[in-house]
N, C-alpha and C. Protein backbone atom coordinates (compact mmCIF):
# COMPACT_ATOMS: atom_id res chain seq x y z
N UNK A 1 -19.03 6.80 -9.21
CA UNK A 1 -17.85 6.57 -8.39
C UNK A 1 -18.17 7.03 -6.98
N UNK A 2 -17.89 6.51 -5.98
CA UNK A 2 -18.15 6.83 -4.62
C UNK A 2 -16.89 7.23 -4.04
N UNK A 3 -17.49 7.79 -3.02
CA UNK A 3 -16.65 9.00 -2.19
C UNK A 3 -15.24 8.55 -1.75
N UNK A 4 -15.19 7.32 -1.53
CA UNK A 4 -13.94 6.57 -1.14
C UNK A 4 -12.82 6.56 -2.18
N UNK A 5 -13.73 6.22 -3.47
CA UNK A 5 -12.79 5.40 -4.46
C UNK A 5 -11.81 7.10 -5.10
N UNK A 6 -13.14 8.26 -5.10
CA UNK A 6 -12.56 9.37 -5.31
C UNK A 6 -11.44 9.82 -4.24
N UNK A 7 -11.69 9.45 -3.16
CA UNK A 7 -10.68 10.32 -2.20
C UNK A 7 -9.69 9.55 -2.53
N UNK A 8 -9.80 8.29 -2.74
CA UNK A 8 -8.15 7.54 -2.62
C UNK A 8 -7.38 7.72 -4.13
N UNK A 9 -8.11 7.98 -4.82
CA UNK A 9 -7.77 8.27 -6.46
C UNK A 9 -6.70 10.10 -6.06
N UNK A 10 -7.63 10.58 -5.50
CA UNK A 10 -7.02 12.26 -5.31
C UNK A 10 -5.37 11.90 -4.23
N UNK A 11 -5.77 11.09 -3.72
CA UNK A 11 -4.31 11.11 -2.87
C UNK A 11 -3.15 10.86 -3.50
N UNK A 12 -3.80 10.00 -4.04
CA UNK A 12 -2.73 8.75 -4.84
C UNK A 12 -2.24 10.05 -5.87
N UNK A 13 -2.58 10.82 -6.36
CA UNK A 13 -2.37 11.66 -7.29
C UNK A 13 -1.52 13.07 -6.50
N UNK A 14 -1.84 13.70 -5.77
CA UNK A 14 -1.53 14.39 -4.62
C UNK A 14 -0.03 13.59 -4.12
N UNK A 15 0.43 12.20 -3.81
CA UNK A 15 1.52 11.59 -3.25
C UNK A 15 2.40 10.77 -4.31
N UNK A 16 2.04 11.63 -5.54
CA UNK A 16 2.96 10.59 -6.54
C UNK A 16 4.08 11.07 -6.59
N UNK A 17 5.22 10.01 -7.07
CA UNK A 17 6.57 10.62 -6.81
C UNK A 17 7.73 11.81 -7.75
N UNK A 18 6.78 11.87 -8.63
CA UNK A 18 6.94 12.80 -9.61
C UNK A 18 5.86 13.43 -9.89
N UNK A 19 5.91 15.16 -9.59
CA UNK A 19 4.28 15.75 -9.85
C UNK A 19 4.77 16.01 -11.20
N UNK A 20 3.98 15.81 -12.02
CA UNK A 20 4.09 16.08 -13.27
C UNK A 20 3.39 17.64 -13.66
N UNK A 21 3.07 18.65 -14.02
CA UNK A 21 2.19 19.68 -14.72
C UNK A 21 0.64 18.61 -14.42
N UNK A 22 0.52 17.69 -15.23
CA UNK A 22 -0.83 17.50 -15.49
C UNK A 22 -1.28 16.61 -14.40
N UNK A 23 -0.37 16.08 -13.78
CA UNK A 23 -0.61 15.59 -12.11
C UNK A 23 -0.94 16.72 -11.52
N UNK A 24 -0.80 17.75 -11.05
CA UNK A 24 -0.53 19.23 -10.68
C UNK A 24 -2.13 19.51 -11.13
N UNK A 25 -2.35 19.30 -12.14
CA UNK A 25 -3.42 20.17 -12.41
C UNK A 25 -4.90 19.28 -11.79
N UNK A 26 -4.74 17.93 -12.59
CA UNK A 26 -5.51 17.14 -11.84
C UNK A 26 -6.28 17.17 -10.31
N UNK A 27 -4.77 17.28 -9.57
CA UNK A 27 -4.83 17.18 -8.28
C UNK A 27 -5.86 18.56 -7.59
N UNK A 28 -5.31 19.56 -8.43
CA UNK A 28 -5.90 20.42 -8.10
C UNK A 28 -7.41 20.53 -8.29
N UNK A 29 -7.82 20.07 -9.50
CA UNK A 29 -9.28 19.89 -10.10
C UNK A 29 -10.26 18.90 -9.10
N UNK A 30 -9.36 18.18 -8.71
CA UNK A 30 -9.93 17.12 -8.23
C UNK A 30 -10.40 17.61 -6.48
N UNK A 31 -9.19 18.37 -5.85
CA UNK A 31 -9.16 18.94 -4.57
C UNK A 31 -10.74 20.08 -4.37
N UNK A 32 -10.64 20.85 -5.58
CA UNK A 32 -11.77 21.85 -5.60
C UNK A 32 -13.00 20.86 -5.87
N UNK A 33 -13.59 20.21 -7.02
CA UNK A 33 -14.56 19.08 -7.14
C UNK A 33 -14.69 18.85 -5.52
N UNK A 34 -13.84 18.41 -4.71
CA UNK A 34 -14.59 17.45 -3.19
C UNK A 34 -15.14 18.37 -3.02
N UNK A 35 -14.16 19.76 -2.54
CA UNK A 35 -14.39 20.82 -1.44
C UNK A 35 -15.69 21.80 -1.73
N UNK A 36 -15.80 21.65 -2.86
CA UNK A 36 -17.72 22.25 -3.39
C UNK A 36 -18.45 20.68 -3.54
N UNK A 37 -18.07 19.68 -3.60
CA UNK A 37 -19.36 18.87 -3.74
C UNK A 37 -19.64 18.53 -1.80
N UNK A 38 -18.40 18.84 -0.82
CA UNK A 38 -18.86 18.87 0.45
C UNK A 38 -19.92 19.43 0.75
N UNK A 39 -19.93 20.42 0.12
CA UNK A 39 -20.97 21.77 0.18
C UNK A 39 -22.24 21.23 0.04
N UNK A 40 -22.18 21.05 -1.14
CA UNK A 40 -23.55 20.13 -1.78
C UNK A 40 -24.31 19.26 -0.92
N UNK A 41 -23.17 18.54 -0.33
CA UNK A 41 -23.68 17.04 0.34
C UNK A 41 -24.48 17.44 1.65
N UNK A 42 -23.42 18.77 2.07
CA UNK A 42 -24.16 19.37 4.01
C UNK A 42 -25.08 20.22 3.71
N UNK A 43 -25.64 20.59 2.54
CA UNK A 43 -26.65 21.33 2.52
C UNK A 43 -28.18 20.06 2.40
N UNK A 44 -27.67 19.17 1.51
CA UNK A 44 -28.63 17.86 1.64
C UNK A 44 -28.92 17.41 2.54
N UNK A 45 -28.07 16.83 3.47
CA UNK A 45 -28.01 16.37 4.69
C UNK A 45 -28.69 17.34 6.04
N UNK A 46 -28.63 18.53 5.83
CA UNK A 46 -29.18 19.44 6.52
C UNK A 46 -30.71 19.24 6.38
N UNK A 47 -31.37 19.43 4.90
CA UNK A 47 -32.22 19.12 4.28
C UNK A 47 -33.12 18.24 4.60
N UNK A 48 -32.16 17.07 4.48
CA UNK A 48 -33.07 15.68 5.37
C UNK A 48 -32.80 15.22 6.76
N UNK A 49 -32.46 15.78 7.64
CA UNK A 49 -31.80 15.07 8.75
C UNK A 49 -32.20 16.91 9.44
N UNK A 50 -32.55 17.98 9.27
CA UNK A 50 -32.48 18.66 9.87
C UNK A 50 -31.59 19.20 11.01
N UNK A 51 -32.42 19.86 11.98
CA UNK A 51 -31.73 19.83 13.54
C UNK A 51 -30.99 18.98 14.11
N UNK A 52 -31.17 18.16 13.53
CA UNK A 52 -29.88 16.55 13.83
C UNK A 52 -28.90 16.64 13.78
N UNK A 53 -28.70 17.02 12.36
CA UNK A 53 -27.96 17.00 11.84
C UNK A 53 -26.96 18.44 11.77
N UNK A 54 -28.15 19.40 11.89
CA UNK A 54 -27.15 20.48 12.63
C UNK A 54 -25.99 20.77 13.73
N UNK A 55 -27.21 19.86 14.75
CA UNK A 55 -26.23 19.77 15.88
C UNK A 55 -24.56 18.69 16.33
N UNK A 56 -25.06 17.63 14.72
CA UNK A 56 -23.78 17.19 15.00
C UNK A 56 -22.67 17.70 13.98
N UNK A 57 -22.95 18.48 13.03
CA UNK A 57 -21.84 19.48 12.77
C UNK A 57 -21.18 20.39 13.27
N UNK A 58 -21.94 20.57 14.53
CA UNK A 58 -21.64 21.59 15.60
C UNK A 58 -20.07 20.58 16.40
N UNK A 59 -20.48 19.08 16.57
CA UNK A 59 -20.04 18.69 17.38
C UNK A 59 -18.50 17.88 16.68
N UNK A 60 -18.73 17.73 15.34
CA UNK A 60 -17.63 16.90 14.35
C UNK A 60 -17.36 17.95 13.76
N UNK A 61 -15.93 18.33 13.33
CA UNK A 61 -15.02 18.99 12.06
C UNK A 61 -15.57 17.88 11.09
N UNK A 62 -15.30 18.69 9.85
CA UNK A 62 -15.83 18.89 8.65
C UNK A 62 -15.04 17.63 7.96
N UNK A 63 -13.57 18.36 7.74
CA UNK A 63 -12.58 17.44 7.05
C UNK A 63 -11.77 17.06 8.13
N UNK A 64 -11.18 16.72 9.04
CA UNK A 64 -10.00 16.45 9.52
C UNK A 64 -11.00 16.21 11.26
N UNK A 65 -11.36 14.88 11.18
CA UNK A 65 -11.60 14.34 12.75
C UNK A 65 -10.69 14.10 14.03
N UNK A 66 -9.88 13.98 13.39
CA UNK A 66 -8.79 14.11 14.91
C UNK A 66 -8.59 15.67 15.92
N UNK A 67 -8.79 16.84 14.97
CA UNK A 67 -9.16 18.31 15.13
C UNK A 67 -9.92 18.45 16.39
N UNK A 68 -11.20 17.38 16.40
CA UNK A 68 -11.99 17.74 17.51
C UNK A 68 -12.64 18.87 17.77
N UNK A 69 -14.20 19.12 17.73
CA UNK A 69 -14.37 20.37 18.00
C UNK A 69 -15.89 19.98 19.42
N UNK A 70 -15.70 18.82 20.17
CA UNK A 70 -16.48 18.27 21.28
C UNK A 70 -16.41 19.50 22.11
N UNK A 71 -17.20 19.83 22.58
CA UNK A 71 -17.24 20.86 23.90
C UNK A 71 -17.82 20.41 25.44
């Protein structure tokens, strides 16, 4: 499953109109899963892309691009 199909699966679950307990729990399972496999992914990416790639984490937020962190 790719990164898209997961994020829009977690929302959709996260914005349903009744949280149910096991919606609730889901959501939650699912929220922690991204937020450590982020981890995973910028340590790879570091990995192969090096100093590059350092420096544009310096220059992009992580989760939330509108944030801005350009200097």
């Amino acid at each position: 499953m790719n990164g898209e199909k997961v994020m829009s699966m977690a929302i959709s679950f996260w914005a349903a109109p009744k949280m149910t307990a096991g919606h609730l729990m889901f959501s939650a399972v699912m929220t922690a899963y991204m937020l450590i496999g982020i981890q995973f992914e910028e340590r790879d990416l570091v990995k192969i892309f090096g100093d590059d790639y350092r420096n544009y984490r310096e220059r992009v937020p992580m989760l939330i691009p509108v944030t801005g962190k350009n200097k």
